[in-house]
Structures are given as structure tokens and as C-alpha cells.
C-alpha atoms as a PDB file:
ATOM      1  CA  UNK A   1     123.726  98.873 128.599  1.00  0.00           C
ATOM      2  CA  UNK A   2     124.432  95.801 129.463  1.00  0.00           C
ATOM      3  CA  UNK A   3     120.903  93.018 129.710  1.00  0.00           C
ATOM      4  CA  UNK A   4     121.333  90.105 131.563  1.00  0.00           C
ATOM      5  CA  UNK A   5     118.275  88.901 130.678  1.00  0.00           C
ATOM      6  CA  UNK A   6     115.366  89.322 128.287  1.00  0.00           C
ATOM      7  CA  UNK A   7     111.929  87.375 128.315  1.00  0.00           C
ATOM      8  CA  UNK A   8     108.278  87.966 127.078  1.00  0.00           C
ATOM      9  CA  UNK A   9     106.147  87.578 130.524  1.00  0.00           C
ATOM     10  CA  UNK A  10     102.776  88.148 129.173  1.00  0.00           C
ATOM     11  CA  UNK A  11     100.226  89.239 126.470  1.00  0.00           C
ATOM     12  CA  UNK A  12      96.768  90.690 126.988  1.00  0.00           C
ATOM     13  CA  UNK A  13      93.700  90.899 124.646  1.00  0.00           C
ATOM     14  CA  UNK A  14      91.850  93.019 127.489  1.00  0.00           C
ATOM     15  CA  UNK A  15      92.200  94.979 130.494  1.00  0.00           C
ATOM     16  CA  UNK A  16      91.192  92.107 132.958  1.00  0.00           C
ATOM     17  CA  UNK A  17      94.591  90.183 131.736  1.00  0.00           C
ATOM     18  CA  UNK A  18      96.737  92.653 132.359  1.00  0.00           C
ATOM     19  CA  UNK A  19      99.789  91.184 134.513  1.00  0.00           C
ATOM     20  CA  UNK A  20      99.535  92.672 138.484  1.00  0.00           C
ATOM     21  CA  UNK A  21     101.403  96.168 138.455  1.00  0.00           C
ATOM     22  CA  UNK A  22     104.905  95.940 139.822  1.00  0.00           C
ATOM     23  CA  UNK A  23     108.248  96.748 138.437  1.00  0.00           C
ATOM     24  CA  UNK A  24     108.514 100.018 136.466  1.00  0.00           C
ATOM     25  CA  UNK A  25     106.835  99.664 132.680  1.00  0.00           C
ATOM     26  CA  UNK A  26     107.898 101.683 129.183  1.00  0.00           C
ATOM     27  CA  UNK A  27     105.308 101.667 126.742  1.00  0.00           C
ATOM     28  CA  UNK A  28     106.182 101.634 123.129  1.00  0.00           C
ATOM     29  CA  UNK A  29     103.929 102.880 120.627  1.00  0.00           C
ATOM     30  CA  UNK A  30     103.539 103.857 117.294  1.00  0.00           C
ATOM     31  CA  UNK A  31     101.935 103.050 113.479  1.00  0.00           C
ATOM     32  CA  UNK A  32     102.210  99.592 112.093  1.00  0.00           C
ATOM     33  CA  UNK A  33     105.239  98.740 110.975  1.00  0.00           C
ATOM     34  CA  UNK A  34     107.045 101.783 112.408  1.00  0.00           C
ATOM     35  CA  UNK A  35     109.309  99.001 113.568  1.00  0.00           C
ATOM     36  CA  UNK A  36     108.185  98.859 117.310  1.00  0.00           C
ATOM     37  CA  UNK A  37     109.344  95.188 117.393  1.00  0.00           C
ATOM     38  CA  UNK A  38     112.874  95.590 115.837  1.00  0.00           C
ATOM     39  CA  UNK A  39     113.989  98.404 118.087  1.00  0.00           C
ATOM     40  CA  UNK A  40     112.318  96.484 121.412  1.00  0.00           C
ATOM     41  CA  UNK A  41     115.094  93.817 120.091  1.00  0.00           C
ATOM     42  CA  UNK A  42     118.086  95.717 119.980  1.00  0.00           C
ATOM     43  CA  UNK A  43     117.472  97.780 122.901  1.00  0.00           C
ATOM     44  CA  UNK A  44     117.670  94.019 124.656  1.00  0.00           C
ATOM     45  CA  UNK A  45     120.224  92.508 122.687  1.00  0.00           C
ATOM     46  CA  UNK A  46     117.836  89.883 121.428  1.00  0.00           C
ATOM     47  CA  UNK A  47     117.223  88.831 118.281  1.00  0.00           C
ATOM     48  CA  UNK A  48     113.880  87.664 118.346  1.00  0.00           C
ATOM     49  CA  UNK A  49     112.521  88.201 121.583  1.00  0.00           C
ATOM     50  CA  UNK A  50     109.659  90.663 119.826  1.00  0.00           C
ATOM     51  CA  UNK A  51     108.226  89.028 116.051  1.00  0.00           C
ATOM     52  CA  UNK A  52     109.162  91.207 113.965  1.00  0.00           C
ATOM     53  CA  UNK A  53     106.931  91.122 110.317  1.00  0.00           C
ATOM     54  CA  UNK A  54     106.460  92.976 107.354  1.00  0.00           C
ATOM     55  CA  UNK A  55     102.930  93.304 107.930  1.00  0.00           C
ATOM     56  CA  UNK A  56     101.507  96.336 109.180  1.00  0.00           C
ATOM     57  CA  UNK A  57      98.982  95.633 112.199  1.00  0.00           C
ATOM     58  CA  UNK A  58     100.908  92.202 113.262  1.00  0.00           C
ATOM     59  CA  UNK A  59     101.058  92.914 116.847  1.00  0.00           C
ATOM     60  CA  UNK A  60      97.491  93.005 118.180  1.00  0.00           C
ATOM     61  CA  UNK A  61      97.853  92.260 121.758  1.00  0.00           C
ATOM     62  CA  UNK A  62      99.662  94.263 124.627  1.00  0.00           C
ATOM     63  CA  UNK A  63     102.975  92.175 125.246  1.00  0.00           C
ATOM     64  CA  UNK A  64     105.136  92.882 128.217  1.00  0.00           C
ATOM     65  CA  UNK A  65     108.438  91.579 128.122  1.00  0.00           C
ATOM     66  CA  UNK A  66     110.806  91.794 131.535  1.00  0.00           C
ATOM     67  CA  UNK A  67     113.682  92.698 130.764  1.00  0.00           C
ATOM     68  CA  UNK A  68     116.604  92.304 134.073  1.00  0.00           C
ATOM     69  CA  UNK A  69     119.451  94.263 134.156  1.00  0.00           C
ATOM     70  CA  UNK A  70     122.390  94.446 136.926  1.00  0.00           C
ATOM     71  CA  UNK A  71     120.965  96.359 139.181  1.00  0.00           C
ATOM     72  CA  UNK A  72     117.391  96.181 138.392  1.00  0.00           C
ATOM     73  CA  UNK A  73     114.447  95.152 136.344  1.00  0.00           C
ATOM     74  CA  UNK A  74     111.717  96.709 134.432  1.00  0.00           C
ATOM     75  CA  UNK A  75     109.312  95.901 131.539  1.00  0.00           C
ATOM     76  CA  UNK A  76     108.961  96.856 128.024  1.00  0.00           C
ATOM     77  CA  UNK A  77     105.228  96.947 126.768  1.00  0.00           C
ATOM     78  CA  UNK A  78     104.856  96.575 122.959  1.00  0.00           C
ATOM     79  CA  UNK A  79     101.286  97.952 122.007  1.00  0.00           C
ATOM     80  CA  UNK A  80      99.603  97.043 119.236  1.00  0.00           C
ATOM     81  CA  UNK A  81     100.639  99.408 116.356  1.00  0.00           C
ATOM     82  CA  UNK A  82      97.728 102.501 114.574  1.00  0.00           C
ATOM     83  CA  UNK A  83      96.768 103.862 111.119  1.00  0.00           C
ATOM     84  CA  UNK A  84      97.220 101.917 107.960  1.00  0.00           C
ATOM     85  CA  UNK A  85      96.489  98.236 109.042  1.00  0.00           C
ATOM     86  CA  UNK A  86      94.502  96.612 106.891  1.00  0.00           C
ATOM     87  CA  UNK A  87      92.005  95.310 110.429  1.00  0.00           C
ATOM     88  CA  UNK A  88      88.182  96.273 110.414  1.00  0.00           C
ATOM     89  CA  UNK A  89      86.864  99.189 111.860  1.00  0.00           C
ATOM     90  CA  UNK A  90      84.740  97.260 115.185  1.00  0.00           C
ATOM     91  CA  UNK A  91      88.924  95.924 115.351  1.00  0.00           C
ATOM     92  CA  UNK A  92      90.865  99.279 115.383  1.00  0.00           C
ATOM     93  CA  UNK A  93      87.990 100.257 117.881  1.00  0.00           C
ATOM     94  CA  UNK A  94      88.417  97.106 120.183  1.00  0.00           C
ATOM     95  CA  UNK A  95      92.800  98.341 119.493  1.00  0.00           C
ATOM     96  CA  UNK A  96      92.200 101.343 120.970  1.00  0.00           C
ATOM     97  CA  UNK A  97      90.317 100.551 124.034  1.00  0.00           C
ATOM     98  CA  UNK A  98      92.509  97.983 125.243  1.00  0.00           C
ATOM     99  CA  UNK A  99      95.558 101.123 124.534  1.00  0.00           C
ATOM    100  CA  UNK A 100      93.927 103.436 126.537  1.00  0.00           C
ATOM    101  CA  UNK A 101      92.920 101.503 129.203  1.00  0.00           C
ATOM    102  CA  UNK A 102      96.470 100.546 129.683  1.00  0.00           C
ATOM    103  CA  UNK A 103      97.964 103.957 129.319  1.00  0.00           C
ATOM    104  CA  UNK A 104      95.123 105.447 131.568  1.00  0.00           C
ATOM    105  CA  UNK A 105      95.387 102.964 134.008  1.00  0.00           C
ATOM    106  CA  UNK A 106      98.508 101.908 134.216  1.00  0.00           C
ATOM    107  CA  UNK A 107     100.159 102.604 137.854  1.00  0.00           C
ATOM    108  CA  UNK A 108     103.363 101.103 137.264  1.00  0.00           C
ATOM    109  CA  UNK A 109     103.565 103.185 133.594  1.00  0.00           C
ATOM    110  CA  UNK A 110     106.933 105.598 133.855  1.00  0.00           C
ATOM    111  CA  UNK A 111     107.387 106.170 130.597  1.00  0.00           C
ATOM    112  CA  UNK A 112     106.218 106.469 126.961  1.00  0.00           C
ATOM    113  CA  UNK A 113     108.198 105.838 124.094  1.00  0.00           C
ATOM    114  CA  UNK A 114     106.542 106.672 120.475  1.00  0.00           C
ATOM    115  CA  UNK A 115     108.094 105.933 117.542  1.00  0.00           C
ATOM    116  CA  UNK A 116     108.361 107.752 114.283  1.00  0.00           C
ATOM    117  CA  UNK A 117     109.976 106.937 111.126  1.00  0.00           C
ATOM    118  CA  UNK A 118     112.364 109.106 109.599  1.00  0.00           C
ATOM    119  CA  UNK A 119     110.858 109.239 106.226  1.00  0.00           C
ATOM    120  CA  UNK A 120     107.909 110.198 107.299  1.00  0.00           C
ATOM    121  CA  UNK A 121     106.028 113.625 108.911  1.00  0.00           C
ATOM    122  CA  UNK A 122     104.409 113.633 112.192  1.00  0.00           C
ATOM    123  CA  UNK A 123     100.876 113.630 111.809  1.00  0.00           C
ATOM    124  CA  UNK A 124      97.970 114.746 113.599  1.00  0.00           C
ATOM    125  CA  UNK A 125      97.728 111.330 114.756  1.00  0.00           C
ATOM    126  CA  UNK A 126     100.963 111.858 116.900  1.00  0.00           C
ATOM    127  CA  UNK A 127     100.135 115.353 118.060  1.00  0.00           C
ATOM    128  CA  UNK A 128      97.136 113.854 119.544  1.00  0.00           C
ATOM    129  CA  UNK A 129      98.810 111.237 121.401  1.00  0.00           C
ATOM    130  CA  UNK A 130     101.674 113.246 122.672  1.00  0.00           C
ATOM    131  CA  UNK A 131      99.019 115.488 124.147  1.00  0.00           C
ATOM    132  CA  UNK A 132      96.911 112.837 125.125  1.00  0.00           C
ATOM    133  CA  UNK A 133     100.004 111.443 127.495  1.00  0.00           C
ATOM    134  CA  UNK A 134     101.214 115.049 128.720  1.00  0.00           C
ATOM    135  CA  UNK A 135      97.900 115.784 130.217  1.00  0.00           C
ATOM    136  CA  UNK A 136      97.954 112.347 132.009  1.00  0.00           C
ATOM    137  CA  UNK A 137     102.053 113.088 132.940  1.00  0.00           C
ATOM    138  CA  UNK A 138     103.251 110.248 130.995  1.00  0.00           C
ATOM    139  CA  UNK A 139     106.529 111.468 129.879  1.00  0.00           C
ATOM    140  CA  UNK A 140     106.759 111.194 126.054  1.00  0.00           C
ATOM    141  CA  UNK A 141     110.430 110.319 124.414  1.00  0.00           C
ATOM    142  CA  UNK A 142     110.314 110.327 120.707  1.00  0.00           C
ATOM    143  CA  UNK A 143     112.164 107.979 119.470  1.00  0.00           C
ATOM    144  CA  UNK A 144     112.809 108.705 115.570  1.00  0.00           C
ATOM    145  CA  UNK A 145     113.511 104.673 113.559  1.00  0.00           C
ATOM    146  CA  UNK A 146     115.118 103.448 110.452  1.00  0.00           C
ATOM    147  CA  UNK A 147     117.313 106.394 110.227  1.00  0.00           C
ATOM    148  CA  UNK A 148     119.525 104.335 107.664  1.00  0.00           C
ATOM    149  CA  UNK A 149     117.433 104.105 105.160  1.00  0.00           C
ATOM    150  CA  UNK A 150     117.908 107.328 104.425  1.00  0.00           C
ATOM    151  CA  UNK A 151     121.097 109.149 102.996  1.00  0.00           C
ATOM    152  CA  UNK A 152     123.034 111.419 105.578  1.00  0.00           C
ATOM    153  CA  UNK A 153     121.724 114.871 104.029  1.00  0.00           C
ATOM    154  CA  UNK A 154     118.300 113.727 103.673  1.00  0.00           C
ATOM    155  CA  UNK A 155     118.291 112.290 107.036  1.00  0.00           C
ATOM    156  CA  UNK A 156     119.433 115.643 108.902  1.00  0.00           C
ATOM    157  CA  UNK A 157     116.794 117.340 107.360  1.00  0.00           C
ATOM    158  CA  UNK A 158     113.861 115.030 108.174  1.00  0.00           C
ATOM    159  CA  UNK A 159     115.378 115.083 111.683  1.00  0.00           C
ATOM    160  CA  UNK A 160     115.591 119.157 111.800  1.00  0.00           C
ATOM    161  CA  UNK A 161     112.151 118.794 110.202  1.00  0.00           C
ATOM    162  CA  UNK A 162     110.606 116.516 112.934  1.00  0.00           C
ATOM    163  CA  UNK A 163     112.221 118.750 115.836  1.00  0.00           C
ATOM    164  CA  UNK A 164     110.871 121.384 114.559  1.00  0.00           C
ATOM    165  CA  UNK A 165     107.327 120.114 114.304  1.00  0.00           C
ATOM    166  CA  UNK A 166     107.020 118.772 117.659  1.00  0.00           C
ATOM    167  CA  UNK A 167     107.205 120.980 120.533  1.00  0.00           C
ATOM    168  CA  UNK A 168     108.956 117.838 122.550  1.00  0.00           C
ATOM    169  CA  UNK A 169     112.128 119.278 124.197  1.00  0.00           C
ATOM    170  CA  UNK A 170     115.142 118.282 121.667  1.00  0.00           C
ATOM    171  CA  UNK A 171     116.664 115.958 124.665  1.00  0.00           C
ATOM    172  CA  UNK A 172     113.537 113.447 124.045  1.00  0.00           C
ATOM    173  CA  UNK A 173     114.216 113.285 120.711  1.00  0.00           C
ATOM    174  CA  UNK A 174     116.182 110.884 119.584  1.00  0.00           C
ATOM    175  CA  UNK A 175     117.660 109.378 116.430  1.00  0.00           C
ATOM    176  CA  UNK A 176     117.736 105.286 115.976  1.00  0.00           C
ATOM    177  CA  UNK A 177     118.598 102.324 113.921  1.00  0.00           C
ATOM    178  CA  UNK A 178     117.697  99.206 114.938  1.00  0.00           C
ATOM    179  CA  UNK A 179     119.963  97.620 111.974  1.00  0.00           C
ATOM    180  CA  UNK A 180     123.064  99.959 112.559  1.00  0.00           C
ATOM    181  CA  UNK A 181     122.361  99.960 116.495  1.00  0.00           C
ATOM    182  CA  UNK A 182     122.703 104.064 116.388  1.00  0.00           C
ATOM    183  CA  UNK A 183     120.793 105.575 118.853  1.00  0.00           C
ATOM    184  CA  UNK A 184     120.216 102.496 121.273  1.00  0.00           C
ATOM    185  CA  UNK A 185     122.691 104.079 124.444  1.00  0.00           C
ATOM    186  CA  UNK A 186     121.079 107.417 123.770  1.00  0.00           C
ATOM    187  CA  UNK A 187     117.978 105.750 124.267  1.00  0.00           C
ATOM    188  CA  UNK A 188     119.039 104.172 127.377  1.00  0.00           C
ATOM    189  CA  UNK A 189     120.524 107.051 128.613  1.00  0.00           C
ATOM    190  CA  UNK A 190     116.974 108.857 128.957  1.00  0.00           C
ATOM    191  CA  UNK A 191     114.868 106.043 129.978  1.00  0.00           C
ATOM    192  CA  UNK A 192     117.667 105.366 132.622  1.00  0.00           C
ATOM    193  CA  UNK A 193     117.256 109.143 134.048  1.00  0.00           C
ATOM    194  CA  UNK A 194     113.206 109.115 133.679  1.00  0.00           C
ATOM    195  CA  UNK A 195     112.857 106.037 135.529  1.00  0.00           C
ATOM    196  CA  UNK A 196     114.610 107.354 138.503  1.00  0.00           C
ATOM    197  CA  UNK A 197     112.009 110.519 138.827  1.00  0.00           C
END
């Protein structure tokens, strides 16, 4: 998939700085450090258009970031990451206000892309959101990261064990590496075919 070009546009602390509704958004969510940033980058063939950082609960605004293509443009929207970051609760509170007011809200909003890594299980933190988005008709992709850092074997079976504990149809589930760059043109593919719906 071939980006022409690749540029943050804005960031937002709360709802009232959200950026005027327009061309068609893809949310990306998932925990801290599930690598949210990393993938945002390869998907754009950027290096460091999303800071990526080894500490969990980095990202704590909503960044959009447009991203123009041949024949179009749309916007990735990098939302602030849940579960183990070390923030206060009155924080994580304030985190997931300014989330769901986005996601509820959100008329430009085709898409939802939630990411999982490979070496861990789906929780019932997931469950929760996938079901949260389904009954608003966000369509959910699941987009599985760091798939290298596991050994082939191992990898197949935390795949066949993630498919199997999400009811999400197997075409919205898909396998990445934002270091090896497997998975990115799958990716593409289906965000390509649910933006034209």
C-alpha cells in the first residue's frame, strides 16, 4: 500500500478539541505497550511518525495522524493505551472518558482496530470492548502484534488459541509484526474493504 504521505494533525486531552469530523477515521486501541505506536508506523511507512516507548501508559492523549494515499485520505487515531499503566485511578478515569466520548461520538469513526499481543490471552477487558463497539456498529478488526517474538509452533497455537476465544469472524483476525512487516497488506486489505461500506 503505497503512502504518499504521513503527518500527525492533532492531539486532544478532551472532547471539545477534537479536530472537526471529516475524512474517514480508524481507531486503534489496545493495553499499554501492546505496541499501538509501532504498528501505526509501519502501516505508514514511517519511522517515527507515532513515539514509540517502553513505557506502558505513554500515550495519554487522542492523536490523529492523516495519513494521504493515491486516491484518497483518511486518519489513524492512536488512543491512549488500558490496564497496567502505572497512572492514578482519578487518571485512568479521566482515560476513559475522553475514549468513549470519541468512540461514541465519533461520526466520521469507520473502523476499530484493537490490538492484542500474541503472548498474551484475551481478557475480559477485550470482550468488553469488542461488545461495547458491536452494539454501537463499529466494526472491530483484531489485529494480533509482535508475532515474532514468539517461535513458529508457539505462535500458531496462541493464534488458534485467540481465534478460538473470540467470536470475531477469522477474516478480522489478523496476524502482525511491526519489526518483520508480516501482516501490514493483510491489514490494509480489510481496512481498504471496510472503509468502502
Amino acid at each position: 500500500m503505497k503512502v504518499i504521505e504521513a503527518e500527525m494533525l492533532t492531539a486532544a486531552a478532551q472532547p471539545s478539541q477534537f479536530p472537526a469530523a471529516g475524512a474517514p477515521e480508524v481507531a486503534f486501541l489496545g493495553r499499554s505497550n501492546v505496541g499501538k505506536s509501532s504498528l501505526l508506523n509501519k502501516l505508514v511507512q514511517r519511522r517515527k511518525l507515532a513515539r514509540t516507548s517502553a513505557t506502558p501508559g505513554k500515550t495519554r492523549l487522542i492523536h490523529w495522524y492523516r495519513v494521504r494515499r493515491p486516491d484518497d485520505e483518511l486518519l489513524f487515531v492512536d488512543l491512549p493505551g488500558y490496564g497496567y499503566a502505572k497512572v492514578s485511578k482519578v487518571e485512568r478515569k479521566r482515560w476513559q472518558g475522553l475514549v468513549e466520548a470519541y468512540l461514541e461520538h465519533r461520526e466520521s469513526l469507520r473502523a476499530a482496530v484493537l490490538l492484542q499481543d500474541v503472548r498474551r490471552e484475551l481478557s475480559e477487558d477485550e470482550d468488553l470492548l469488542i461488545a461495547w463497539l458491536r452494539e454501537r456498529d463499529i466494526p472491530v478488526v483484531l489485529a494480533v502484534t509482535k508475532s515474532d517474538k514468539l517461535k513458529p509452533q508457539k505462535r500458531a497455537a496462541a493464534v488458534a488459541a485467540l481465534r478460538r476465544d473470540t467470536d470475531l469472524r477469522n477474516d478480522r483476525i489478523i496476524v502482525t509484526s511491526s519489526e518483520k512487516g508480516s501482516g501490514i497488506e493483510e491489514l490494509w486489505a480489510l481496512l481498504d474493504d471496510l472503509l468502502q461500506r
